[in-house]
C-alpha atoms as a PDB file:
ATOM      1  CA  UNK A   1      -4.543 -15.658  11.157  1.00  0.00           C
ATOM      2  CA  UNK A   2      -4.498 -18.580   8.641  1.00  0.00           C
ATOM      3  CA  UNK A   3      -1.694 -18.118   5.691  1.00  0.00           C
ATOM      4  CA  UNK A   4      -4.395 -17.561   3.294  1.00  0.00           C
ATOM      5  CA  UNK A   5      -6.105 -14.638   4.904  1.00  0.00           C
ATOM      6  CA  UNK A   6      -2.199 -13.324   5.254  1.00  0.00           C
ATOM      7  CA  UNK A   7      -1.750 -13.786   1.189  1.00  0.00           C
ATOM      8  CA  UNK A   8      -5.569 -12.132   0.879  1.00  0.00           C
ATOM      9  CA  UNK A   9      -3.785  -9.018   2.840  1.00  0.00           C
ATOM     10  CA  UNK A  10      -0.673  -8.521   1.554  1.00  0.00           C
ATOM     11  CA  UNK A  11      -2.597  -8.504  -2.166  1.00  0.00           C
ATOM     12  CA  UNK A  12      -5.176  -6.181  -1.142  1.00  0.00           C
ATOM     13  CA  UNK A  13      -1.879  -4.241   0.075  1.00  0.00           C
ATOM     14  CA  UNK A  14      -0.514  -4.248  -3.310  1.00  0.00           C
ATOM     15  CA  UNK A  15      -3.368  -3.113  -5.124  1.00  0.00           C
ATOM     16  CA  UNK A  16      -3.857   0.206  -2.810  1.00  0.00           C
ATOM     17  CA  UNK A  17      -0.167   0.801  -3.837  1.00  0.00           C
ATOM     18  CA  UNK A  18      -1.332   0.579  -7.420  1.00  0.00           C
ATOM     19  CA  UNK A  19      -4.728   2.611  -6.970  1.00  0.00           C
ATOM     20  CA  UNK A  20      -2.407   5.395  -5.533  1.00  0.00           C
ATOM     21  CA  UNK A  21       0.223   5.187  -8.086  1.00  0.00           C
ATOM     22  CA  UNK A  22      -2.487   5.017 -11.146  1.00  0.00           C
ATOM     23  CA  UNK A  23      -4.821   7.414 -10.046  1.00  0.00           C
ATOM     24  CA  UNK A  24      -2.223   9.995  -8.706  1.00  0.00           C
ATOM     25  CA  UNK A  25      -1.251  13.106 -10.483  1.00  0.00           C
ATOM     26  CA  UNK A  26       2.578  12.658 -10.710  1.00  0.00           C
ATOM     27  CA  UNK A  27       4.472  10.490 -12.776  1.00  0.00           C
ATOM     28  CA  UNK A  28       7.458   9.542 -11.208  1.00  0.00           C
ATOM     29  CA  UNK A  29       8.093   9.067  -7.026  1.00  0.00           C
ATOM     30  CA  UNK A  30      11.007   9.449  -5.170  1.00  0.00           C
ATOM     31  CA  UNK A  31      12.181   6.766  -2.712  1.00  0.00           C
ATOM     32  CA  UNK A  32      10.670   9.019   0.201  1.00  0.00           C
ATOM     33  CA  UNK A  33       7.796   9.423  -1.211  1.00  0.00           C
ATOM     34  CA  UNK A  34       7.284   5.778  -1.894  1.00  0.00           C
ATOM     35  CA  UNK A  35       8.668   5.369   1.910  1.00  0.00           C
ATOM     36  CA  UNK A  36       6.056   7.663   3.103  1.00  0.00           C
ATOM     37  CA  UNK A  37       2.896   6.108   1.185  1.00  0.00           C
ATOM     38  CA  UNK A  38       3.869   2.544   2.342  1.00  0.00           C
ATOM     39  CA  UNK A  39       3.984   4.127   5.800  1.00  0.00           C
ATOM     40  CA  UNK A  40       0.602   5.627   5.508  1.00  0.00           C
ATOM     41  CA  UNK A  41      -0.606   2.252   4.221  1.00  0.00           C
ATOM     42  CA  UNK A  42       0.995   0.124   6.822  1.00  0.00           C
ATOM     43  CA  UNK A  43      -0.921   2.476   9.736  1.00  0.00           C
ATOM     44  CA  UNK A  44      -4.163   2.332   8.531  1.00  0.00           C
ATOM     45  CA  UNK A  45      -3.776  -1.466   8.524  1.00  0.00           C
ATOM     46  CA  UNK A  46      -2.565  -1.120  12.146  1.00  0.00           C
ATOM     47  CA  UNK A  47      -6.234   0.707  12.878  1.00  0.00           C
ATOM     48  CA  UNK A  48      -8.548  -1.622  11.102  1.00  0.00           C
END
């Protein structure tokens, strides 16, 4: 994997985080929660 398909990842990456944070009912997130969404993210990745 070159380093720019890496970069291309890890921003795609960041954006889900934002999708789920803007378009999510709550306001505020606890560490765990965060935790658990990151996990959720990083094993989907692991499937694709």
């Amino acid at each position: 994997m070159t380093e720019r398909e890496m970069q291309s990842i890890k921003m795609s990456t960041l954006y889900e985080l934002r999708l789920i944070f803007t378009t999510g009912e709550k306001q505020e997130y606890t560490k765990e929660e965060i935790v658990e969404l990151l996990d959720k993210i990083a094993m989907a990745k692991e499937r694709e």
